[in-house]
N, C-alpha and C. Protein backbone atom coordinates (compact mmCIF):
# COMPACT_ATOMS: atom_id res chain seq x y z
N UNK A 1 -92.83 -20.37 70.76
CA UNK A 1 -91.86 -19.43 71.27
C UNK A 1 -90.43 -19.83 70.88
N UNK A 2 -90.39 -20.94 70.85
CA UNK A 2 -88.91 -21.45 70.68
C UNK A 2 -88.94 -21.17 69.25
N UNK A 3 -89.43 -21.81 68.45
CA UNK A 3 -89.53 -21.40 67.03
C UNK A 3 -88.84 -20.08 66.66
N UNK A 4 -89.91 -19.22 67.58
CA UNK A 4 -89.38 -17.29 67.16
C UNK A 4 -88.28 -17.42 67.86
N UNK A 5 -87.50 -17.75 68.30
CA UNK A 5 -86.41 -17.45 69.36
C UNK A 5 -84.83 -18.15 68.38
N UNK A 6 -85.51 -19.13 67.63
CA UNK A 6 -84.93 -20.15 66.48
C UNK A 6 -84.81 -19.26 65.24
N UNK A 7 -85.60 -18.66 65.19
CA UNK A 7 -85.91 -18.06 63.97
C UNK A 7 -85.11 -16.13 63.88
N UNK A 8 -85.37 -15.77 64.74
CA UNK A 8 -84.85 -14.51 65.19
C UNK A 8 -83.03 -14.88 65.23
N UNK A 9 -82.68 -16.04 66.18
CA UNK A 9 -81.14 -16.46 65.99
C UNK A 9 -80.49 -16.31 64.17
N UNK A 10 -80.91 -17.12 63.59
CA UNK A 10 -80.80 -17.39 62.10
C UNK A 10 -80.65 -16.34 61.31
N UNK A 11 -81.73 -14.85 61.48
CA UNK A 11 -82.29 -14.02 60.91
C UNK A 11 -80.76 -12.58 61.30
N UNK A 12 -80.24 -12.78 62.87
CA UNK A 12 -79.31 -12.07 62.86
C UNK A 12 -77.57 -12.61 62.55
N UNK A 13 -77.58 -14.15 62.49
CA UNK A 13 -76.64 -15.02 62.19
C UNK A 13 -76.36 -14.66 60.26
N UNK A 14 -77.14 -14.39 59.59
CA UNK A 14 -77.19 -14.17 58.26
C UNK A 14 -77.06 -12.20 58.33
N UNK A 15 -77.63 -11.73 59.04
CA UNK A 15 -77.66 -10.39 59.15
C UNK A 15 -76.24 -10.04 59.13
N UNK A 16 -75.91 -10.47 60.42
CA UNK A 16 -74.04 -10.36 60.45
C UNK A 16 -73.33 -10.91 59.33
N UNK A 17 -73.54 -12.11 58.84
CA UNK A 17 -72.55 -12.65 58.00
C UNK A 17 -72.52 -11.98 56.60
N UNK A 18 -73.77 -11.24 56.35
CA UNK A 18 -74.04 -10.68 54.86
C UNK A 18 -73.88 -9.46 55.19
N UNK A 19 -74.62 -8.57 55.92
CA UNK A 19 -74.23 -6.91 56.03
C UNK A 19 -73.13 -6.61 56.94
N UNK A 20 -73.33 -7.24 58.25
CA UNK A 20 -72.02 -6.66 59.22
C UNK A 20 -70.55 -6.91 58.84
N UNK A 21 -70.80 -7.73 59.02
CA UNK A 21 -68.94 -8.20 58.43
C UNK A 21 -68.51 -7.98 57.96
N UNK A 22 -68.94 -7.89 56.42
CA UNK A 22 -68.17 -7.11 55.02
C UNK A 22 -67.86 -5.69 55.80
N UNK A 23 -68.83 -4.86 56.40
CA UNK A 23 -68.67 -3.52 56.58
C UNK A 23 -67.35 -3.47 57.74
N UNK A 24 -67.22 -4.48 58.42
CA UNK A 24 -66.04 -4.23 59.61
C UNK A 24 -65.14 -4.73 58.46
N UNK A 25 -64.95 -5.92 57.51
CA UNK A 25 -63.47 -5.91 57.39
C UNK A 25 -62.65 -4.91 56.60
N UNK A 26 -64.37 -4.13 55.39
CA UNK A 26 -64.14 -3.24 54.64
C UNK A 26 -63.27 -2.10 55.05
N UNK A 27 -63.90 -1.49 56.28
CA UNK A 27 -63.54 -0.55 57.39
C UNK A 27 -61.74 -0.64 57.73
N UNK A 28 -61.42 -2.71 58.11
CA UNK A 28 -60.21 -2.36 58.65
C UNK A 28 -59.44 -2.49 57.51
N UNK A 29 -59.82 -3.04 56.65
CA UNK A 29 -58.36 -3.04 55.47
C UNK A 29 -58.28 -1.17 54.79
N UNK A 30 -59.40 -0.72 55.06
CA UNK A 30 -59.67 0.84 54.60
C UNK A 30 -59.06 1.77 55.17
N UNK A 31 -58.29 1.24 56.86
CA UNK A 31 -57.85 2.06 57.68
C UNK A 31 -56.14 1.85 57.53
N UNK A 32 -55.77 0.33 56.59
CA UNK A 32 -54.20 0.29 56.65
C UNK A 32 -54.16 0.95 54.80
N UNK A 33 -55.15 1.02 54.53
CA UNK A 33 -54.89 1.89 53.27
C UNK A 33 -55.71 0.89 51.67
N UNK A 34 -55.68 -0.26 52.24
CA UNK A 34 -56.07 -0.98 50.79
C UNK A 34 -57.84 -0.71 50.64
N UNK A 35 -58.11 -0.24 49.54
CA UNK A 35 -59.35 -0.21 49.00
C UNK A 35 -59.29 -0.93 48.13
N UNK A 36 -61.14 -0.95 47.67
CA UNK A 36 -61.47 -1.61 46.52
C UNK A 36 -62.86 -1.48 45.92
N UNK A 37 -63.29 -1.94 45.15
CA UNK A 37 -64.78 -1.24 44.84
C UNK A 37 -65.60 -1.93 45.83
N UNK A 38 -66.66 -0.90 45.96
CA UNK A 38 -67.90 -1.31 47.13
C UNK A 38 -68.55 -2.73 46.98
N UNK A 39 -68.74 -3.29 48.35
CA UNK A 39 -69.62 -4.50 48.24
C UNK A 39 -71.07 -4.35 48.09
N UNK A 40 -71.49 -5.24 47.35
CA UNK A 40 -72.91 -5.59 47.07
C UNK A 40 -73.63 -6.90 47.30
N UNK A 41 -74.25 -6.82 48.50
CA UNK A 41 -75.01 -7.24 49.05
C UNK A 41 -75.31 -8.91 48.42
N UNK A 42 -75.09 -9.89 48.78
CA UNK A 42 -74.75 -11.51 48.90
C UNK A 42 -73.54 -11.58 47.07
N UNK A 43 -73.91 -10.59 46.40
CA UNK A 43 -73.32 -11.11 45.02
C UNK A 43 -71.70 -10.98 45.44
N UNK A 44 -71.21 -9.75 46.35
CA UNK A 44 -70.03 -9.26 46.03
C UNK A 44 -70.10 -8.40 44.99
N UNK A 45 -68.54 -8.69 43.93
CA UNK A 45 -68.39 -7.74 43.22
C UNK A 45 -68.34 -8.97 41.71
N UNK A 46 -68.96 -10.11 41.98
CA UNK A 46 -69.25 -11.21 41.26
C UNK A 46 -69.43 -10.58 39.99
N UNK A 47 -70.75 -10.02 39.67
CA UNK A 47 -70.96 -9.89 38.25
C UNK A 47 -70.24 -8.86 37.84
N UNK A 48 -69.36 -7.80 38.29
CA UNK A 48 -68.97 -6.87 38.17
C UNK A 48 -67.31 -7.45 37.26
N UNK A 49 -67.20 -8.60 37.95
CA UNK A 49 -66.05 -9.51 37.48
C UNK A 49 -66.36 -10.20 36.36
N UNK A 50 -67.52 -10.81 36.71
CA UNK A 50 -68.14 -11.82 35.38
C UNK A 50 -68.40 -10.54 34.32
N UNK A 51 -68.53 -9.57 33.89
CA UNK A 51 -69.12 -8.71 32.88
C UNK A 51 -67.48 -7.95 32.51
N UNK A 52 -66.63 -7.75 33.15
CA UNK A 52 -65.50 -7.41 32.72
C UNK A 52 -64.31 -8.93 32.05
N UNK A 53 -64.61 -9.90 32.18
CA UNK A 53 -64.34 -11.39 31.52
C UNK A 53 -64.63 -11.08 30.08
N UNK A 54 -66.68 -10.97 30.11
CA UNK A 54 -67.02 -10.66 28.87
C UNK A 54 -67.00 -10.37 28.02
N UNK A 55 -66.19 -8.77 28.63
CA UNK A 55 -66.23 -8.02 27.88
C UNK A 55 -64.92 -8.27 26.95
N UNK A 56 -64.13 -8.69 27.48
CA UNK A 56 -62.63 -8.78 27.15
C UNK A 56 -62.92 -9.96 26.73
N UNK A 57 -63.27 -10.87 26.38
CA UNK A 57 -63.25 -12.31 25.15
C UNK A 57 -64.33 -11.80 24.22
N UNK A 58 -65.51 -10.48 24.64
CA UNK A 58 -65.55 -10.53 22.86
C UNK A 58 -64.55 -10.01 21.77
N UNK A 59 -63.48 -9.35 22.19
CA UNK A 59 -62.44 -8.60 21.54
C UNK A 59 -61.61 -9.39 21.12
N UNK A 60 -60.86 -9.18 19.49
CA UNK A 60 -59.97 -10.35 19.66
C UNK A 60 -58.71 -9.79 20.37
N UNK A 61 -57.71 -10.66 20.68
CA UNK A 61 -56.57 -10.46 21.28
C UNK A 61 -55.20 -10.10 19.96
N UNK A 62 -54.99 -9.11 20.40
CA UNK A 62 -53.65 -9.16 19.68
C UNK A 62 -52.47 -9.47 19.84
N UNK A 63 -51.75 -9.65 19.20
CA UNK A 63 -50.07 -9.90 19.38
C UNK A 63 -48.97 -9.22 19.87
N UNK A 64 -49.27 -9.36 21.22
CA UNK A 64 -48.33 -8.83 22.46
C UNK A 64 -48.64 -9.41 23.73
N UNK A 65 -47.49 -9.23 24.31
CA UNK A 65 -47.14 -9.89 25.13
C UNK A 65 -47.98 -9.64 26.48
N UNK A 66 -48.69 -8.29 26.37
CA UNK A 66 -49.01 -7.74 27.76
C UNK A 66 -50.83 -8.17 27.67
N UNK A 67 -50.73 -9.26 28.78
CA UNK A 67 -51.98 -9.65 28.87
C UNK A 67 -52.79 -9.71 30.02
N UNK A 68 -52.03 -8.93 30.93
CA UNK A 68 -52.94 -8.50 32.23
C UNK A 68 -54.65 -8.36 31.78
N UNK A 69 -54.72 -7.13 31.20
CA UNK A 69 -55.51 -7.37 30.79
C UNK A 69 -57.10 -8.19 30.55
N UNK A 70 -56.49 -9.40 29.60
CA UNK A 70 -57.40 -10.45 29.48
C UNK A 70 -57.17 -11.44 30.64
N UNK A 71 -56.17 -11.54 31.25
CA UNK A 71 -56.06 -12.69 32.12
C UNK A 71 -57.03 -12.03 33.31
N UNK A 72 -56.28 -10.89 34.17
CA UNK A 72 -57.39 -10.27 34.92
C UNK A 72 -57.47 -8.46 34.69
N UNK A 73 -58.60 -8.76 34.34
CA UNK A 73 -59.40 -7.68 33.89
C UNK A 73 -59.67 -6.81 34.88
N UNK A 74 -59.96 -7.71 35.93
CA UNK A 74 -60.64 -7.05 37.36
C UNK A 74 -59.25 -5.59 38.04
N UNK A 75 -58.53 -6.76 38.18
CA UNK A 75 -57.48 -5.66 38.37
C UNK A 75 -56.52 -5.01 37.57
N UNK A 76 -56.78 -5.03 35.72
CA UNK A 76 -56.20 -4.34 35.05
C UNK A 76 -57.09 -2.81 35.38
N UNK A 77 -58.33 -2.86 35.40
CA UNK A 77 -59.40 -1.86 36.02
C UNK A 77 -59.28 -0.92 36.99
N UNK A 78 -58.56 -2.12 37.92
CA UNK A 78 -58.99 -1.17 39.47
C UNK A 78 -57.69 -0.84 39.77
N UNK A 79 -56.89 -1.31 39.80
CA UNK A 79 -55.44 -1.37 39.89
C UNK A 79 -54.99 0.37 40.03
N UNK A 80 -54.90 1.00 38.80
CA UNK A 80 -54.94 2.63 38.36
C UNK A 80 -56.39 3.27 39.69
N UNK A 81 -57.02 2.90 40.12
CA UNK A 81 -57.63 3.46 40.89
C UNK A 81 -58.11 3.37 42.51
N UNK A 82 -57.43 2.12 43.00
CA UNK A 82 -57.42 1.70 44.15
C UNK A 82 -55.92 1.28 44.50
N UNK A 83 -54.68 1.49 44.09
CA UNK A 83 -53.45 0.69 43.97
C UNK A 83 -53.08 -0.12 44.08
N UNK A 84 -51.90 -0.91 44.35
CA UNK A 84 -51.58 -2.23 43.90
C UNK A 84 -52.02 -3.27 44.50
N UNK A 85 -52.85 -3.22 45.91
CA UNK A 85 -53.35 -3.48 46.52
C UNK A 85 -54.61 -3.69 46.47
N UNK A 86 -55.38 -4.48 45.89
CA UNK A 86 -57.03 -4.00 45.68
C UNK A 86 -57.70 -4.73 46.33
N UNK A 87 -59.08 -5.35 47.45
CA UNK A 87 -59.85 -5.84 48.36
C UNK A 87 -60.94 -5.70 47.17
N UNK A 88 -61.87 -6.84 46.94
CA UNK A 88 -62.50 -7.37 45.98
C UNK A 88 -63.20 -8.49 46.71
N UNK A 89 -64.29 -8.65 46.09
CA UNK A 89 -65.49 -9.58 47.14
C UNK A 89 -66.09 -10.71 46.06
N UNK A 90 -66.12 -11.73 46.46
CA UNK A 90 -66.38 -12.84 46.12
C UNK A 90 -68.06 -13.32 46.97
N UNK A 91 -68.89 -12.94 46.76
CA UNK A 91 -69.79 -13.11 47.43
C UNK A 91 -69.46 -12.44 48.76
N UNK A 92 -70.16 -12.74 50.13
CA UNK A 92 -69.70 -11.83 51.24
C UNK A 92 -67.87 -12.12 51.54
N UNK A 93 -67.29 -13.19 50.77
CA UNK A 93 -66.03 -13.88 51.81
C UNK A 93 -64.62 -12.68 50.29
N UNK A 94 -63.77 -11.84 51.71
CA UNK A 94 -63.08 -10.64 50.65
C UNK A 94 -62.14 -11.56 50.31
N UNK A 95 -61.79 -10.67 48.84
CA UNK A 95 -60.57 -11.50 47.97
C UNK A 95 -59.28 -10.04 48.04
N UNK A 96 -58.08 -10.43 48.35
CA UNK A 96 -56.90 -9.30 48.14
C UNK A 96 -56.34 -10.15 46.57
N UNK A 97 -56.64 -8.67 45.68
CA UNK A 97 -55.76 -9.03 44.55
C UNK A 97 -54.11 -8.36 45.35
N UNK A 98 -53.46 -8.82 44.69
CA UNK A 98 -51.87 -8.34 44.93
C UNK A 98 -51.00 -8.56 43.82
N UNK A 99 -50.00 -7.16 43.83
CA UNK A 99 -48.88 -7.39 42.59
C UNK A 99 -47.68 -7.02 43.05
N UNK A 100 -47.41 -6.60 44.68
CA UNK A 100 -46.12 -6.42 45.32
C UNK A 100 -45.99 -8.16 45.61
N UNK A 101 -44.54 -7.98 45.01
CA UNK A 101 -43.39 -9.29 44.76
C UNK A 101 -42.98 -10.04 46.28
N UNK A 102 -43.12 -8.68 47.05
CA UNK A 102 -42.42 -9.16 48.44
C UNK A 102 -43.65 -9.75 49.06
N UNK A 103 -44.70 -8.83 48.86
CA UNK A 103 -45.89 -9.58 49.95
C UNK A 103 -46.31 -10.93 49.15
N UNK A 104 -46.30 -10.92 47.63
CA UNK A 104 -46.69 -12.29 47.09
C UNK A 104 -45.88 -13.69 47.94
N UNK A 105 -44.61 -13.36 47.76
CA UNK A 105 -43.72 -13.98 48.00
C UNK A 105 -43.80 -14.70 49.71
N UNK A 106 -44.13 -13.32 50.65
CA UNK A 106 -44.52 -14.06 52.00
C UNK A 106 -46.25 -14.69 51.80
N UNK A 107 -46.66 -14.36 51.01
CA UNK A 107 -48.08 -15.09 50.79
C UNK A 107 -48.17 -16.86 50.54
N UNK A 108 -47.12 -16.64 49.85
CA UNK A 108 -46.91 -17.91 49.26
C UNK A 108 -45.72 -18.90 50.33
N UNK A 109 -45.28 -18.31 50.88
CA UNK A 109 -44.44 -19.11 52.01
C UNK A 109 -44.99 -19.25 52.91
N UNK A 110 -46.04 -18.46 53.51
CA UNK A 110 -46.48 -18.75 54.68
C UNK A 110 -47.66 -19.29 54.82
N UNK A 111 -48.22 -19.54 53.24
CA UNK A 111 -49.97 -20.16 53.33
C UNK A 111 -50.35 -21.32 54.16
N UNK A 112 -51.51 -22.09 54.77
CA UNK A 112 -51.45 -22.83 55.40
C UNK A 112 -51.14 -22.74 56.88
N UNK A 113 -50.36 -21.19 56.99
CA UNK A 113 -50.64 -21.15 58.26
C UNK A 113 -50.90 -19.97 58.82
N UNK A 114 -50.67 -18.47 57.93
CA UNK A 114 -51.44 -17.21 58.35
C UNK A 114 -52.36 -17.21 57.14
N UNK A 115 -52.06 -17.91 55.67
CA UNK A 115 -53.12 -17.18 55.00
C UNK A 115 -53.63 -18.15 54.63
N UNK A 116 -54.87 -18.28 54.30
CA UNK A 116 -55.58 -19.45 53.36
C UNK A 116 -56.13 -19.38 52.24
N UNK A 117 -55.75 -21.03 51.96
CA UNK A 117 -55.94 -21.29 50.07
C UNK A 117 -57.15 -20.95 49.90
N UNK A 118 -57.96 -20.59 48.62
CA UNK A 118 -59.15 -20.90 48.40
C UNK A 118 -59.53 -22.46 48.35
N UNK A 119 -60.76 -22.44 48.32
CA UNK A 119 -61.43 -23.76 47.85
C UNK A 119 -61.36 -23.95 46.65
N UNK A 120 -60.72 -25.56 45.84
CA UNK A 120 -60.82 -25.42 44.37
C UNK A 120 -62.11 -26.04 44.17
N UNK A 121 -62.35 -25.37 42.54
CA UNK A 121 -63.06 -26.41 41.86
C UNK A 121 -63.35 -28.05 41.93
N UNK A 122 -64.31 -28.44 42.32
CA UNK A 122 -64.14 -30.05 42.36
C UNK A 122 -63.46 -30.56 41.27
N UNK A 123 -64.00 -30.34 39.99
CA UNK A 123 -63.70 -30.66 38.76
C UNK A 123 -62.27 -30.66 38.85
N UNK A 124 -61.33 -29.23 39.10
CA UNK A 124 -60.11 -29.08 38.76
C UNK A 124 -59.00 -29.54 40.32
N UNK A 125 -59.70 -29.83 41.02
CA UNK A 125 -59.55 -31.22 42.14
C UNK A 125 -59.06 -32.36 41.84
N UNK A 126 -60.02 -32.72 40.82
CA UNK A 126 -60.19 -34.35 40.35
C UNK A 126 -58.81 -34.46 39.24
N UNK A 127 -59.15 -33.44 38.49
CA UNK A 127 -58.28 -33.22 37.86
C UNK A 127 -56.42 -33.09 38.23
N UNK A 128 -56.28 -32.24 38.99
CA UNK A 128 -54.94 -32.12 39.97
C UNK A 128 -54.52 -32.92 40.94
N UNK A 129 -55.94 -33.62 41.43
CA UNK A 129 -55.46 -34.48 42.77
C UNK A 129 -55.22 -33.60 43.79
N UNK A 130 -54.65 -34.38 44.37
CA UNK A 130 -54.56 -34.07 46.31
C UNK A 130 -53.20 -33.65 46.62
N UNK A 131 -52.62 -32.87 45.51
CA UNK A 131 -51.08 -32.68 45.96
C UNK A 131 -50.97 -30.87 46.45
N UNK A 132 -49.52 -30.89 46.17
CA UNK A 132 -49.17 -29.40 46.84
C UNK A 132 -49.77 -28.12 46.46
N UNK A 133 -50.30 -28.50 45.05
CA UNK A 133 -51.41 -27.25 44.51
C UNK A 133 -53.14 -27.05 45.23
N UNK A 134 -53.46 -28.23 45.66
CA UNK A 134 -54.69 -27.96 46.71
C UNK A 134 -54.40 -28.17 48.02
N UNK A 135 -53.62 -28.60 49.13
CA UNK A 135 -53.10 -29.03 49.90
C UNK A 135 -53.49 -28.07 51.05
N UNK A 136 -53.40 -28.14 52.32
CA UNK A 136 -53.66 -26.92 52.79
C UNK A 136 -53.28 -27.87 54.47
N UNK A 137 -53.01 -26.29 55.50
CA UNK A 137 -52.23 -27.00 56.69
C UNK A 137 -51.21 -27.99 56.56
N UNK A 138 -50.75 -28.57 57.39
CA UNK A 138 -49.73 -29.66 57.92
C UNK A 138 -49.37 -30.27 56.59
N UNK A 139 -50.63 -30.86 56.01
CA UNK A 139 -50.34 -31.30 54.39
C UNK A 139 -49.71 -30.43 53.41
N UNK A 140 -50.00 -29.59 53.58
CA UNK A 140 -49.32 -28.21 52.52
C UNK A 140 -47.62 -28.18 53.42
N UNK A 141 -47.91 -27.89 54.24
CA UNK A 141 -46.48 -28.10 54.72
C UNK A 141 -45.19 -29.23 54.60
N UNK A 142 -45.59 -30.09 54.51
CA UNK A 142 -45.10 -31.67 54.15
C UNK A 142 -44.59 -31.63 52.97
N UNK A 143 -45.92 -30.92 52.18
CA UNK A 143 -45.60 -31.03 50.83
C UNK A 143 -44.24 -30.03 50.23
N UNK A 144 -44.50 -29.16 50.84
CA UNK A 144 -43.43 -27.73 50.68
C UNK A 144 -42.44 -28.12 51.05
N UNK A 145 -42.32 -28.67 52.20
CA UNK A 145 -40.92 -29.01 52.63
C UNK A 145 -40.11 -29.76 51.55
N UNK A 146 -40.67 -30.97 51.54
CA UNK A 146 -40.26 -32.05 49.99
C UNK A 146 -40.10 -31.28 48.54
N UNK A 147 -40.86 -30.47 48.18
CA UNK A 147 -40.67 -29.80 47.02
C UNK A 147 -39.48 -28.91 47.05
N UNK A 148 -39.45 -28.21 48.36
CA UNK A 148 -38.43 -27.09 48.52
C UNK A 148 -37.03 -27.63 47.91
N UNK A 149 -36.76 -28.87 47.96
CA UNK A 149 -35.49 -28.90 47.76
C UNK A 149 -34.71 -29.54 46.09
N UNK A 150 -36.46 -29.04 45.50
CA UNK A 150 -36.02 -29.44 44.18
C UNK A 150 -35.56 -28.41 43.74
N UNK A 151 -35.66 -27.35 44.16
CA UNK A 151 -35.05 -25.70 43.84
C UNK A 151 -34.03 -25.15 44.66
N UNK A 152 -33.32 -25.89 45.59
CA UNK A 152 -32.49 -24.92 45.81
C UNK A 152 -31.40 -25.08 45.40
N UNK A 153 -30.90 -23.42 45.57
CA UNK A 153 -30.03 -22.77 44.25
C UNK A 153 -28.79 -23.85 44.04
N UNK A 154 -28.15 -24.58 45.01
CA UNK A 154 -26.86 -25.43 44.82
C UNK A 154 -27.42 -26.93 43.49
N UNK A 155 -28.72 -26.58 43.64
CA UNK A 155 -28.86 -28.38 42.72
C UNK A 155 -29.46 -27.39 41.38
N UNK A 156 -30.00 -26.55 41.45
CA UNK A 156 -30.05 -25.64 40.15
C UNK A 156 -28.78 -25.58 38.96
N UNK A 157 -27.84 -25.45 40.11
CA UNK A 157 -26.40 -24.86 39.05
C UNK A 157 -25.86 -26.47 38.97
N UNK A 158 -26.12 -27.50 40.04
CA UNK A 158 -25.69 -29.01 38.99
C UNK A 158 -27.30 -29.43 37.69
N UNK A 159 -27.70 -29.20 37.98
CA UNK A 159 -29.03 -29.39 37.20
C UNK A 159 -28.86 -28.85 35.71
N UNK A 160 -28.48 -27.07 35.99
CA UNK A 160 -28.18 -26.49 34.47
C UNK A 160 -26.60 -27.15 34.12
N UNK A 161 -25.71 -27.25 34.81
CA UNK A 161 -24.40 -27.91 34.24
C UNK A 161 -25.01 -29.11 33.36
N UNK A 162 -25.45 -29.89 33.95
CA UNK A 162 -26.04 -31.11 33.14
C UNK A 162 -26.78 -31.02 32.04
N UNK A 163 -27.66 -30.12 32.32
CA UNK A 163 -28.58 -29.77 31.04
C UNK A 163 -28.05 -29.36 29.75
N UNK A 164 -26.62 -27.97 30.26
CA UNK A 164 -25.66 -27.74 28.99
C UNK A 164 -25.02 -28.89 28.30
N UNK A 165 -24.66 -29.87 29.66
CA UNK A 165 -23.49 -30.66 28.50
C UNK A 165 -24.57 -31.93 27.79
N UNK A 166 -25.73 -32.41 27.92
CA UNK A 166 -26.54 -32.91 27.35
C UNK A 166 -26.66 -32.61 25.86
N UNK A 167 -26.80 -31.15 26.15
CA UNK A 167 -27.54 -30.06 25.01
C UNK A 167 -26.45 -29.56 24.29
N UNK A 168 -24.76 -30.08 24.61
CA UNK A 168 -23.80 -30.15 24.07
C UNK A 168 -23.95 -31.21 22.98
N UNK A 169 -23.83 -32.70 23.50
CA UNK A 169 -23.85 -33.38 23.46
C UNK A 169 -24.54 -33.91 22.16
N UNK A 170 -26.23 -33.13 22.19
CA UNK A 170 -27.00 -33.68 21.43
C UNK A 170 -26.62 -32.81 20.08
N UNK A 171 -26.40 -31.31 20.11
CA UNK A 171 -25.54 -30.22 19.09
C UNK A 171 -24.42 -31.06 18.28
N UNK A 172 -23.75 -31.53 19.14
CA UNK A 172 -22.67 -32.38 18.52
C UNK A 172 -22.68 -33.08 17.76
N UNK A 173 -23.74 -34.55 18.57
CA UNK A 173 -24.29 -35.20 17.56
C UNK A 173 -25.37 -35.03 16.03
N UNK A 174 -25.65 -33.67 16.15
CA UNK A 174 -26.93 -34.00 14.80
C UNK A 174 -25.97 -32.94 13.95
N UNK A 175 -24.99 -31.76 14.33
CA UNK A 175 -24.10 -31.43 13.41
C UNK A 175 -22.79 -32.05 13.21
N UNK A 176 -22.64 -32.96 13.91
CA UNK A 176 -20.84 -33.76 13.94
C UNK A 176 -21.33 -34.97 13.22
């Protein structure tokens, strides 16, 4: 009895996480306006992504600049048909593509604590380490804070002053 009682738990624990859920969050991002193509059942919209990759590296690339496109395909696609806004599925867990500047912009300031990073690659983990590009919570914050102040605008304009008279400097020397 416990078994079926074990077994029945599991059976609606996967039920929800694979059919219900997608359909409620589908529903609420559908009601503030963002669509995206339909989910499919544990893949997402996986191969739908993997076959538009494909398709675009058998082609060669030409010489221009505009490479939406090949970089992402997914939303050079959907973009014209769901708007700038597109909800896209990664297996059951949704992905928001985005190309408004302002929402990128609070995306990226506020990660770590309304929105969250993905999981990286181990490989490209190992590779990057444990800094502000995988970082996430309190750590991501730490890190931001410290970085923030390699950019702001007052050490920019001593930064480029310096850089000109360097780049004076070196002009001078290989034509003087």
């Amino acid at each position: 009895m416990l078994i079926f009682i074990l077994l029945l738990v599991f059976i609606a624990r996967i039920t929800y996480s694979i059919i219900l859920l997608p359909c409620i969050i589908s529903r609420h991002f559908h009601k503030q306006g963002i669509r995206g193509p339909s989910y499919h059942l544990i893949k997402g919209n996986s191969d739908e992504i993997r076959g538009m990759f494909a398709e675009v590296q058998s082609k060669p690339m030409g010489l221009c600049h505009d490479i939406v496109h090949r970089v992402c395909p997914s939303y050079h696609r959907w973009a014209p048909l769901y708007g700038k806004t597109v909800l896209s599925w990664y297996g059951s867990k949704p992905r928001l593509i985005m190309s408004n500047p302002v929402i990128i912009k609070e995306v990226l300031l506020k990660t770590g604590e309304l929105f969250e990073k993905l999981n990286p690659n181990p490989s490209l983990k190992r590779f990057y380490g444990e800094g502000i590009l995988f970082s996430k919570g309190k750590k991501w914050t730490i890190y931001r804070s410290i970085a923030s102040h390699a950019f702001k605008m007052e050490r920019s304009k001593v930064k480029s002053l310096l850089f000109y008279r360097v780049e004076q400097c070196r002009v001078a020397n290989s034509y003087g």
